[in-house]
Protein backbone atom coordinates (compact mmCIF):
# COMPACT_ATOMS: atom_id res chain seq x y z
CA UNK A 1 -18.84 5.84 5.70
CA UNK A 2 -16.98 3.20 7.36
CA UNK A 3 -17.76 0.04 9.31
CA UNK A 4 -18.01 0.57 13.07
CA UNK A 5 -15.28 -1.84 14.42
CA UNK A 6 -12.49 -0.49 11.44
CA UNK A 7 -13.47 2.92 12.85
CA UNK A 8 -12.83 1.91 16.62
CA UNK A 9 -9.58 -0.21 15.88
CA UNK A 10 -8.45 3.00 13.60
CA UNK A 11 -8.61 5.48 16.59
CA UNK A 12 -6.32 2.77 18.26
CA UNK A 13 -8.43 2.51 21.25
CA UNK A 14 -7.98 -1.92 20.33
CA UNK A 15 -7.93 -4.01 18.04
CA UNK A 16 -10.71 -4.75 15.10
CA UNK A 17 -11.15 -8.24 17.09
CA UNK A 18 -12.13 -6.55 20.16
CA UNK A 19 -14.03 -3.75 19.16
CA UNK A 20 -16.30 -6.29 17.25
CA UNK A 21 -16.11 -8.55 20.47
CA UNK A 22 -17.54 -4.75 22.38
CA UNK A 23 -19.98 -4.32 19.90
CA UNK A 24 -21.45 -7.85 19.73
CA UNK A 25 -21.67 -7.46 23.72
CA UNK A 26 -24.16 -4.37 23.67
CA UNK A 27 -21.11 -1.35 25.18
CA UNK A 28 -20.74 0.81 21.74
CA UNK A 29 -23.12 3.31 21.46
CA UNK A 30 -23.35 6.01 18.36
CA UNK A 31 -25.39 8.94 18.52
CA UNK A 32 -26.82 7.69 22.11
CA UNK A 33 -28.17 4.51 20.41
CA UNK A 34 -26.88 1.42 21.54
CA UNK A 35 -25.00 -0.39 18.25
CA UNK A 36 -24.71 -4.41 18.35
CA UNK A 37 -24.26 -5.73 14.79
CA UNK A 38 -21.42 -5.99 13.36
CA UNK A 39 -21.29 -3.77 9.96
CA UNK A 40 -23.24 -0.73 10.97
CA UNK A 41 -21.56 2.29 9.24
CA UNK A 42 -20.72 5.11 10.81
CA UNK A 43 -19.43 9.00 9.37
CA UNK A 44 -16.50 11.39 11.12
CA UNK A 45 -19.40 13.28 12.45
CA UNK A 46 -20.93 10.67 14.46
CA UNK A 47 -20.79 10.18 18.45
CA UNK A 48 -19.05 7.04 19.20
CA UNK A 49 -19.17 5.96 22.88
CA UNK A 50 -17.85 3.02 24.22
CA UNK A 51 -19.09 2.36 28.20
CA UNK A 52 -18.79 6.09 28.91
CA UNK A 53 -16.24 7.22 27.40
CA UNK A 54 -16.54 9.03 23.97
CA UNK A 55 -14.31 7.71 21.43
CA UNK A 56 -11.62 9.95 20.28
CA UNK A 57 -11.11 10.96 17.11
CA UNK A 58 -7.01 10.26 15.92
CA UNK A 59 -5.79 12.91 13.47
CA UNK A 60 -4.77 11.33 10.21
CA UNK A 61 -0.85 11.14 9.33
CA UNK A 62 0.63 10.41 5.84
CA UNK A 63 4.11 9.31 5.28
CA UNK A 64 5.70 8.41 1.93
CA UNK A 65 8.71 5.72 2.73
CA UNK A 66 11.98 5.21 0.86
CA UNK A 67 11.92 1.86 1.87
CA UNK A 68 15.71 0.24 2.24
CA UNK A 69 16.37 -3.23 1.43
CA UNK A 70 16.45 -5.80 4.51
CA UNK A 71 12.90 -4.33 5.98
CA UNK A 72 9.43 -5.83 6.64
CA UNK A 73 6.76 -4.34 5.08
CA UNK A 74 4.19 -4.87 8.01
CA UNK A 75 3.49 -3.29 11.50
CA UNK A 76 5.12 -5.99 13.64
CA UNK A 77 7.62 -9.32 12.92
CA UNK A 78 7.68 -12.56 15.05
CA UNK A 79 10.99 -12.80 14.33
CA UNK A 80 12.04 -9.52 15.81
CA UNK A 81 13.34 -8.31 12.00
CA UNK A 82 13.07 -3.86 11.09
CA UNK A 83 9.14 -3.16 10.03
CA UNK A 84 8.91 -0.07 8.38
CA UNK A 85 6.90 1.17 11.05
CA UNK A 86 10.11 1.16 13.34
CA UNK A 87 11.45 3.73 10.63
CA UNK A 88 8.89 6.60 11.25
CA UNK A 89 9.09 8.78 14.21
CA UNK A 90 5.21 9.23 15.35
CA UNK A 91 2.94 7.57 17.99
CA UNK A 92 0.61 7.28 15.52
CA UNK A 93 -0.89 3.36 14.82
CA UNK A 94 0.44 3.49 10.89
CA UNK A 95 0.18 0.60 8.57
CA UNK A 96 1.85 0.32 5.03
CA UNK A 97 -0.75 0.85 2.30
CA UNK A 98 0.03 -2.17 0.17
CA UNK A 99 3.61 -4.28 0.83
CA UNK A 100 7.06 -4.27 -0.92
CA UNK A 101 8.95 -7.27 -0.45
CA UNK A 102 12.21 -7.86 1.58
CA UNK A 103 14.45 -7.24 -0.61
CA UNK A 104 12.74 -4.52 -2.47
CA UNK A 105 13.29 -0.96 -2.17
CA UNK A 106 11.05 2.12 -3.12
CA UNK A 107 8.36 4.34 -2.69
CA UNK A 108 5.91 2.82 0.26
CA UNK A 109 3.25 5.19 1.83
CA UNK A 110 2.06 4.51 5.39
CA UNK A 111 -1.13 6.02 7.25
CA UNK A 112 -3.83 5.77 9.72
CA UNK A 113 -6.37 6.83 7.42
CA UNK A 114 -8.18 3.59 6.11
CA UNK A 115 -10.26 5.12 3.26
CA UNK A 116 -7.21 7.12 1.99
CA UNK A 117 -5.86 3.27 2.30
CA UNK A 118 -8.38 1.71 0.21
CA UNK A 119 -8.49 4.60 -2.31
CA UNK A 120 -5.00 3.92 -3.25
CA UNK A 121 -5.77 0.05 -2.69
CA UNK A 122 -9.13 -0.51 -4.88
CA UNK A 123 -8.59 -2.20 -8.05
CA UNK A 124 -10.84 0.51 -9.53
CA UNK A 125 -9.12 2.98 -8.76
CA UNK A 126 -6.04 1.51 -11.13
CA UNK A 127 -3.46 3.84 -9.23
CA UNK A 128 0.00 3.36 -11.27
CA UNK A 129 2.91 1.89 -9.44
CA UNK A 130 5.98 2.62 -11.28
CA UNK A 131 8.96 0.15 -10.89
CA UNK A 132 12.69 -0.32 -11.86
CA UNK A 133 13.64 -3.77 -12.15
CA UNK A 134 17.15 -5.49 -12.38
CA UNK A 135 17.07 -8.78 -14.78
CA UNK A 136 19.57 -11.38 -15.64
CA UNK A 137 19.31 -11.54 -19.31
CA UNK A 138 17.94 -9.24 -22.13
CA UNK A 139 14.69 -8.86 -23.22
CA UNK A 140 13.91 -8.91 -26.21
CA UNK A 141 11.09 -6.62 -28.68
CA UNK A 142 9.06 -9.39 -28.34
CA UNK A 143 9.01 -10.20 -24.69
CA UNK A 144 8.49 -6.94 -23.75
CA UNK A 145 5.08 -6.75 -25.82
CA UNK A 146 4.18 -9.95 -24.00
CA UNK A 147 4.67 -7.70 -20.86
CA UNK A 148 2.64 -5.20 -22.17
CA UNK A 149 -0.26 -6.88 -23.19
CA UNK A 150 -0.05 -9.15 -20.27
CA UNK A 151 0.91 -12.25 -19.26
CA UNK A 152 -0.32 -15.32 -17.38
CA UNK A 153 0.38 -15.28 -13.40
CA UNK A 154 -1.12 -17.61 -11.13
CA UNK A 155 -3.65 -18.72 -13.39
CA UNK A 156 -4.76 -15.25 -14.43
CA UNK A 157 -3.89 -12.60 -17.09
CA UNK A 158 -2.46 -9.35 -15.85
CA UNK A 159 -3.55 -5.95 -17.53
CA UNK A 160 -2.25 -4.37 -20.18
CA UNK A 161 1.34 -2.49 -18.69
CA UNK A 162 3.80 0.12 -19.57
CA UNK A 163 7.40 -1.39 -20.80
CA UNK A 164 10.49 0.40 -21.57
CA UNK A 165 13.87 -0.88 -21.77
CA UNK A 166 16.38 1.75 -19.72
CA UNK A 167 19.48 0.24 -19.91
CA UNK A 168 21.55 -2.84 -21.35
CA UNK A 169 24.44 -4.54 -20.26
CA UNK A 170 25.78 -6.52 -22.76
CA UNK A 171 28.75 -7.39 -20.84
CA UNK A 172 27.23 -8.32 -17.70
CA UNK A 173 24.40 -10.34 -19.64
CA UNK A 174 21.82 -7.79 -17.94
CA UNK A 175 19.22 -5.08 -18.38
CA UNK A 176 17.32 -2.18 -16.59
CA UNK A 177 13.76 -2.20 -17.90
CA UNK A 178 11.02 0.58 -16.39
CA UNK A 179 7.24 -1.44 -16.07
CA UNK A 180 4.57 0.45 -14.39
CA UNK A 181 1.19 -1.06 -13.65
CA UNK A 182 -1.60 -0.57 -11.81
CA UNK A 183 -2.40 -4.16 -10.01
CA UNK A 184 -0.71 -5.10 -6.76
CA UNK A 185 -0.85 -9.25 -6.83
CA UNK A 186 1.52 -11.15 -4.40
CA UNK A 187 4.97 -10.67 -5.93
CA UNK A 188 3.44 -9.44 -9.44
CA UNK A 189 6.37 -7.67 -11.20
CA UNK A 190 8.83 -10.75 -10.20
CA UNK A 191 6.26 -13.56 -11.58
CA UNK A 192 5.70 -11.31 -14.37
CA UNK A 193 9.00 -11.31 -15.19
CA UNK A 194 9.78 -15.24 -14.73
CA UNK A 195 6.55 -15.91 -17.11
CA UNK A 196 8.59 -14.65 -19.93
CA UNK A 197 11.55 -16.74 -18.54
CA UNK A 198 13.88 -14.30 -16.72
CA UNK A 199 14.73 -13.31 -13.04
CA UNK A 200 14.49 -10.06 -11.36
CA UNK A 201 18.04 -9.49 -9.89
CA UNK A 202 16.96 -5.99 -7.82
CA UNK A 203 13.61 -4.57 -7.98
CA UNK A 204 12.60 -0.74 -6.73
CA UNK A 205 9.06 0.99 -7.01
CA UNK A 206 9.59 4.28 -8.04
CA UNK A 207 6.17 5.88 -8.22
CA UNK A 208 2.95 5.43 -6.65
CA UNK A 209 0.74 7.43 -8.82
CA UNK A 210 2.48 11.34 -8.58
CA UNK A 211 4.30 10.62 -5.18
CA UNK A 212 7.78 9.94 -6.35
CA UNK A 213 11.25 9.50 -4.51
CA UNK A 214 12.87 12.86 -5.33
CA UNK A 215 14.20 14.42 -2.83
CA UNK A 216 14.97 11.42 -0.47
CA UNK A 217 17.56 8.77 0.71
CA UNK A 218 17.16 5.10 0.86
CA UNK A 219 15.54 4.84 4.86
CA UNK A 220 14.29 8.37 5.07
CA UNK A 221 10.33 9.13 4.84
CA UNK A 222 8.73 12.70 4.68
CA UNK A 223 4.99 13.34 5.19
CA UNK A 224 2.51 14.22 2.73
CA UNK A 225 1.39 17.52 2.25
CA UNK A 226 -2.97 18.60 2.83
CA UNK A 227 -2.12 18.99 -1.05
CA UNK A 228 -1.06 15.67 -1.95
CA UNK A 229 -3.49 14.19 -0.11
CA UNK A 230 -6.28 15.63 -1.29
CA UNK A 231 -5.35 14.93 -5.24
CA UNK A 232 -5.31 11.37 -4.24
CA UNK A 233 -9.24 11.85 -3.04
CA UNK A 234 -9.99 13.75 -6.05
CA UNK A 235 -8.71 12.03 -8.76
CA UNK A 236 -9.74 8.09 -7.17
CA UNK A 237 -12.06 8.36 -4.18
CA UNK A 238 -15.48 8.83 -6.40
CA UNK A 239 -14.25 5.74 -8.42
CA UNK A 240 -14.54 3.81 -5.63
């Protein structure tokens, strides 16, 4: 079930501001019975109509992004910069689940489908985002059990994290380390990384819970299969 106006801005007939301004105003109608309070629920098999015309239902798409360095991670840009929406070929109105940003790279999945969205969004759900990060410096044994058991970020204590040094530079005064968690605060893994006193040089998310990068380039996308998209139902959607 899903509020009203998110269902009529999903099918891309407007946006969520208008269809609550149409619903407020007495023209949406569901099963024949007129609907004008904002936060009535509705299910794919009601009967949405809007004046007289019967709302359409948009079949769902579900792309997993190699996202390139140098892109926005949003569905339009004031300043005229690459979204990563201009990278996929459809018609479809996609959004990014989640945001990567500018100068990150990795795995980013985009849809129209709002509860697959929020499934892979919901802190309950704790959906593991793998990342590789770049740092100037090397960690030491002890900093990266302070990653692991959290640190202090904005005032608050991240969760408990997966930590594993991949490579060191000794030369080059630099390391590779592999974190993986399962929160998505504004620029987490970088602040995580400057609480314990270093800086992320390059940062890529490898994995968003199975969906992983193999097989593609930095700026290509594929689509995910009726498979993969309903393992991410089964294993988080009840959780939420």
């Amino acid at each position: 079930m899903e509020r009203l106006q998110k269902v009529i801005a999903s099918s891309g007939y407007c946006s969520r501001r208008k269809a609550e301004d149409l619903i407020v105003s007495g023209k949406v109608y569901v099963n024949g019975k007129k609907v004008d309070t904002l936060g009535y629920k509705v299910s794919g098999n009601d009967i949405i109509k809007i004046g007289n015309e019967i709302l359409k239902k948009e079949d769902f798409e579900y792309y997993l992004l190699y996202k390139p360095r140098g892109v926005i991670t949003s569905v339009s840009d004031d300043k005229k910069r690459k979204t990563v929406v201009d990278l996929i070929d459809t018609d479809k109105r996609i959004y990014p689940v989640g945001r990567l940003d500018y100068d990150t790279t990795g795995a980013l999945i985009l849809t129209n489908d709002g509860v697959f969205a929020n499934t892979l969004m919901h802190p309950k759900n704790k959906v593991e985002k793998e990342y590789v990060a770049k740092v100037k410096g090397i960690l030491t044994p002890v900093d990266i059990d302070r990653l692991k058991k959290g640190v202090i970020i904005d005032g608050v204590k991240t969760s408990r994290s997966k930590v594993k040094m991949v490579k060191v530079d000794k030369k080059k005064n630099t390391c590779l380390v592999r974190l993986t968690i399962h929160e998505g605060k504004n620029h987490q893994v970088k602040k995580m990384f400057n609480s314990i006193g270093y800086d992320v040089l390059k940062l890529k998310r490898e994995r968003i819970d199975f969906l992983d990068l193999r097989g593609l380039k930095s700026g290509e996308y594929r689509k995910l299969s009726i498979k993969e998209v309903k393992k991410i139902y089964s294993k988080h959607l009840n959780k939420s």
